[in-house]
Protein backbone atom coordinates (compact mmCIF):
# COMPACT_ATOMS: atom_id res chain seq x y z
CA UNK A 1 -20.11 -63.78 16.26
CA UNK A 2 -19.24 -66.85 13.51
CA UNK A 3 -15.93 -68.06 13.42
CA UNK A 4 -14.59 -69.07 10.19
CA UNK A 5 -11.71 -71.63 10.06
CA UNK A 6 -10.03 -71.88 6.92
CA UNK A 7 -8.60 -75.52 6.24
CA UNK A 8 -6.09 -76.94 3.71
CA UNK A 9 -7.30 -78.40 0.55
CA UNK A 10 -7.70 -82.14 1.51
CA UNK A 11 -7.33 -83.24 -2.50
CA UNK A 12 -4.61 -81.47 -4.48
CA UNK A 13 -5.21 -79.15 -7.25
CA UNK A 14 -2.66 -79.21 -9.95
CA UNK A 15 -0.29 -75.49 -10.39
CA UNK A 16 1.46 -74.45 -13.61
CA UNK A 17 4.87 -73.81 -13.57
CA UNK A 18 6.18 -71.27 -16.36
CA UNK A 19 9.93 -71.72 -17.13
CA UNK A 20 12.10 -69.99 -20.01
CA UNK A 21 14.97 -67.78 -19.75
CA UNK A 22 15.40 -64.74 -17.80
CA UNK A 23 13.32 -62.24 -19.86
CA UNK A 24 10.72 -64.42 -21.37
CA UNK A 25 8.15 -63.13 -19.96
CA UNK A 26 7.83 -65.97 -17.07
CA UNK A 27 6.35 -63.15 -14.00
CA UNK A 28 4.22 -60.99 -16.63
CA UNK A 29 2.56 -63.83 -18.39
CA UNK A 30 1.92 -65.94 -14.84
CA UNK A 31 0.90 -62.48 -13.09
CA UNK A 32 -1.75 -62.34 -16.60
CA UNK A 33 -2.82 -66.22 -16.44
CA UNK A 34 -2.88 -66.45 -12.49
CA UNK A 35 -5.59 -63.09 -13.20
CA UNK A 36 -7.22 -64.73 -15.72
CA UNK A 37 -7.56 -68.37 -13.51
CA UNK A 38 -7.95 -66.65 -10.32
CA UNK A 39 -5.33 -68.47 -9.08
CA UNK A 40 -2.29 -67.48 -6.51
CA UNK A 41 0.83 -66.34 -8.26
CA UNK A 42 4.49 -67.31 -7.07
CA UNK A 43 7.49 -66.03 -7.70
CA UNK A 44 10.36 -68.40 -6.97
CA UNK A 45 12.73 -66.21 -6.93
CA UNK A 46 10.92 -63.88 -4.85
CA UNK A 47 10.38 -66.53 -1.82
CA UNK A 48 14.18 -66.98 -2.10
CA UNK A 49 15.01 -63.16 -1.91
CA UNK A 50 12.34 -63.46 1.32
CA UNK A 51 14.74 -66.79 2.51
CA UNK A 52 17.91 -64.81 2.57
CA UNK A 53 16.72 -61.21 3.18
CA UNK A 54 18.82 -59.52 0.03
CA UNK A 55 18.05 -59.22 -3.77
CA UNK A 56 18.80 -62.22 -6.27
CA UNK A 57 21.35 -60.79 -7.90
CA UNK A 58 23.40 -59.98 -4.63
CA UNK A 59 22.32 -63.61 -3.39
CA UNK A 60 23.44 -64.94 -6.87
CA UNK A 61 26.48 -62.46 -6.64
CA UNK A 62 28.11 -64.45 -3.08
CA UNK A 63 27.55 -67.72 -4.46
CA UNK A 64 28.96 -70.13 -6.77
CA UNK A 65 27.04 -70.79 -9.57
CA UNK A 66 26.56 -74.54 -7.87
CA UNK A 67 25.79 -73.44 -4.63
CA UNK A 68 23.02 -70.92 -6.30
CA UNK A 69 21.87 -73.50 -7.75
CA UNK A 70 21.76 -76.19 -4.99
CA UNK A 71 19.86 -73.26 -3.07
CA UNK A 72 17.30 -72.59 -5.67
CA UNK A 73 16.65 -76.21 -5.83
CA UNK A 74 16.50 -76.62 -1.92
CA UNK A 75 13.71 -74.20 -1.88
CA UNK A 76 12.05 -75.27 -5.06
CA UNK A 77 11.51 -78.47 -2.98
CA UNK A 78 10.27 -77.11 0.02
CA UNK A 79 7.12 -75.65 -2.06
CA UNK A 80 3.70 -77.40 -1.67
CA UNK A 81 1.28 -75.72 -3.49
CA UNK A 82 -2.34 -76.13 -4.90
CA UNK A 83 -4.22 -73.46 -7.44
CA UNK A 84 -0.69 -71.46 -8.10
CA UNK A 85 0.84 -70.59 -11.18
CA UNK A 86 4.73 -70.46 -10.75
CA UNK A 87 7.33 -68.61 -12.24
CA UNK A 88 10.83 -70.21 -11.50
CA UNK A 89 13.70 -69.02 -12.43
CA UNK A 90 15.64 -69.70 -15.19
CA UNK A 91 17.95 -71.66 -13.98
CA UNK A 92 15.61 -73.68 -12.06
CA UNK A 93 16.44 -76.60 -15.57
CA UNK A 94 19.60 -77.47 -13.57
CA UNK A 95 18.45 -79.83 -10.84
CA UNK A 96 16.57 -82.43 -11.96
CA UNK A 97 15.05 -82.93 -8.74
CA UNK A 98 13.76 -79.68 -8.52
CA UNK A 99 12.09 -80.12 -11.90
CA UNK A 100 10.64 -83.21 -10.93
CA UNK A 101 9.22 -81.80 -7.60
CA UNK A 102 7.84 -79.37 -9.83
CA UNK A 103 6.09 -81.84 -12.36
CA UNK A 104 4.50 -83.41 -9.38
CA UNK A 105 3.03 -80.30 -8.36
CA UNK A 106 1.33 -79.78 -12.52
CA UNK A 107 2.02 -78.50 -15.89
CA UNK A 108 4.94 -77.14 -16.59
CA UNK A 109 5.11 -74.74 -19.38
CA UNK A 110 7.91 -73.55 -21.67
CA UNK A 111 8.12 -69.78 -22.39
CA UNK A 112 10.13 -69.73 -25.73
CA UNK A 113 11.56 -66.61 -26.94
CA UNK A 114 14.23 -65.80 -29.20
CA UNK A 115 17.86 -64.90 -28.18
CA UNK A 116 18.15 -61.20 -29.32
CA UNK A 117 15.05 -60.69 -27.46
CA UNK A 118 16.18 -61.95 -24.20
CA UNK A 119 19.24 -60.17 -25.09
CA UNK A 120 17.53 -56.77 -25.01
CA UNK A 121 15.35 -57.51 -21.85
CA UNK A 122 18.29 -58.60 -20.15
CA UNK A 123 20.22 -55.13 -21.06
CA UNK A 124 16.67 -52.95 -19.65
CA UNK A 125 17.11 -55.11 -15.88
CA UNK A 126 21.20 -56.41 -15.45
CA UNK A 127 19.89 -56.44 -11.65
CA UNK A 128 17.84 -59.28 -12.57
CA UNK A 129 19.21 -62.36 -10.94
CA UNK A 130 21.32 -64.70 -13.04
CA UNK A 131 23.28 -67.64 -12.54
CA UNK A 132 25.98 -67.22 -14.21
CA UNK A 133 29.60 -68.95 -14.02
CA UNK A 134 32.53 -66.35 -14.61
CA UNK A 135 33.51 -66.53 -18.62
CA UNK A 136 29.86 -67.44 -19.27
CA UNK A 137 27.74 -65.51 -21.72
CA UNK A 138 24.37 -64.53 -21.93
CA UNK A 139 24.20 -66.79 -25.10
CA UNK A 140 25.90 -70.12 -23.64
CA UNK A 141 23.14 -69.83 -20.82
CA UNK A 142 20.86 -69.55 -23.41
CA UNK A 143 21.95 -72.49 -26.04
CA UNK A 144 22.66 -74.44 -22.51
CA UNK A 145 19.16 -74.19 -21.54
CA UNK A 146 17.24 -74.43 -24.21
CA UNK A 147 17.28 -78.41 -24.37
CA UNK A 148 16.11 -78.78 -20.66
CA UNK A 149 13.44 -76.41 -20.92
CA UNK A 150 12.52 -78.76 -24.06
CA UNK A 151 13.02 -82.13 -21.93
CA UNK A 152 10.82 -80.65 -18.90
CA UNK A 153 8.54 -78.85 -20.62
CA UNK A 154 4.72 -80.11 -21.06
CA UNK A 155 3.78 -77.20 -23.15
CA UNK A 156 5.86 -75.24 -25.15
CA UNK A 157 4.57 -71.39 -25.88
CA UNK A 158 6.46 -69.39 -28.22
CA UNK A 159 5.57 -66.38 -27.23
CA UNK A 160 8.10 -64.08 -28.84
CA UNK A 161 5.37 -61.93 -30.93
CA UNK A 162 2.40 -62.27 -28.81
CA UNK A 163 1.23 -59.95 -25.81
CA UNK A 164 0.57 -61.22 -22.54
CA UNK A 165 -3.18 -61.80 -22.80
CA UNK A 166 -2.30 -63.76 -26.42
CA UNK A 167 -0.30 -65.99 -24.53
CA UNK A 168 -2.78 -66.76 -21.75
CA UNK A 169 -5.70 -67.13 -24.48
CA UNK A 170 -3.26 -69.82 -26.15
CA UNK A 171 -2.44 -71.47 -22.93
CA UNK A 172 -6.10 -71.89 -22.24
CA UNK A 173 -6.62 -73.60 -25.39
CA UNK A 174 -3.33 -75.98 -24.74
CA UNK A 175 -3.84 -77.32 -21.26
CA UNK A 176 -4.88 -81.03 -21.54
CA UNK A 177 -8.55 -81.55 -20.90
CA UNK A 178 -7.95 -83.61 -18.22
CA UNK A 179 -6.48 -80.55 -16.34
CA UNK A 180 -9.05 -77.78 -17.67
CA UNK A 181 -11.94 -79.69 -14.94
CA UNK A 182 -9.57 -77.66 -12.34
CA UNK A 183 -10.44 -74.73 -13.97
CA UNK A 184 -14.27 -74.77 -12.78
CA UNK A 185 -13.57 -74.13 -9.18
């Protein structure tokens, strides 16, 4: 019988990271472009619902909005992927060295959508996960955010009219060619 040994990559192969807010569309487009790409998909906040055992919300929920935030960068940090697309959170805009961790790694994209859309995807899931301070609204998170996802962004996608294959198609065609040669493999 053959054994087969799997080995790291030895050269790194860039990831996309997809950021917006909460209801942009961040898992269902990165689920649709990590199809499309073959590519691994990540959840971020999934690996840190694995780290503590409990749902975001109820992690979110014991937490300051600081220490969520200080956690969500912790493990953003701790990631070292190749061939991913990434969906962060939205909050992930708050620690710079999280974002920067996250540059290193490849594109980062900007989900844009407008606010009375988030609005009503936010009111379908309120068990979503949010960072949230107490006397915060939906809509200061939202005008907070907007200018980091703008400073950290590579790409920006507004994607409020456009299905989730549309917004892969467009993606394809906005990647710089430099990073389309990692396409091929």
């Amino acid at each position: 019988m053959t054994s087969h040994k799997v080995v790291q990559a030895k050269s790194n192969c860039p990831c996309i990271t997809i950021i917006g807010m909460a209801g942009a569309g961040k898992s269902t487009v990165g689920k649709a472009l990590a199809h499309h790409l073959n590519w691994a998909y990540v959840d971020t906040d999934h690996i840190i619902e694995a780290t503590y055992a409990a749902k975001l919300q109820s992690i979110a929920d014991k937490l300051t909005k600081n220490e969520f935030l200080d956690t969500e960068a912790s493990i953003i940090q701790s990631i070292h992927f190749n061939r991913a697309v990434i969906a962060t959170g939205g909050s992930v805009v708050y620690r710079e060295k999280a974002m920067e961790h996250l540059a290193r790694l490849g594109v980062i994209v900007h989900l844009k959508v407008e606010l009375n859309l988030i609005l009503e995807r936010i009111a379908k899931n309120p068990e979503r996960g949010l960072a949230i301070a107490p006397g915060q609204t939906i809509e200061d998170l939202f005008y907070e955010r907007e200018m980091l996802y703008q400073k950290y962004a590579d790409i920006t996608l507004d994607a409020k009219t456009m299905t989730p294959k549309e917004c892969v198609q467009e993606l394809m065609g906005l990647f710089p060619k430099e990073f389309l040669r990692h396409f091929k493999n």
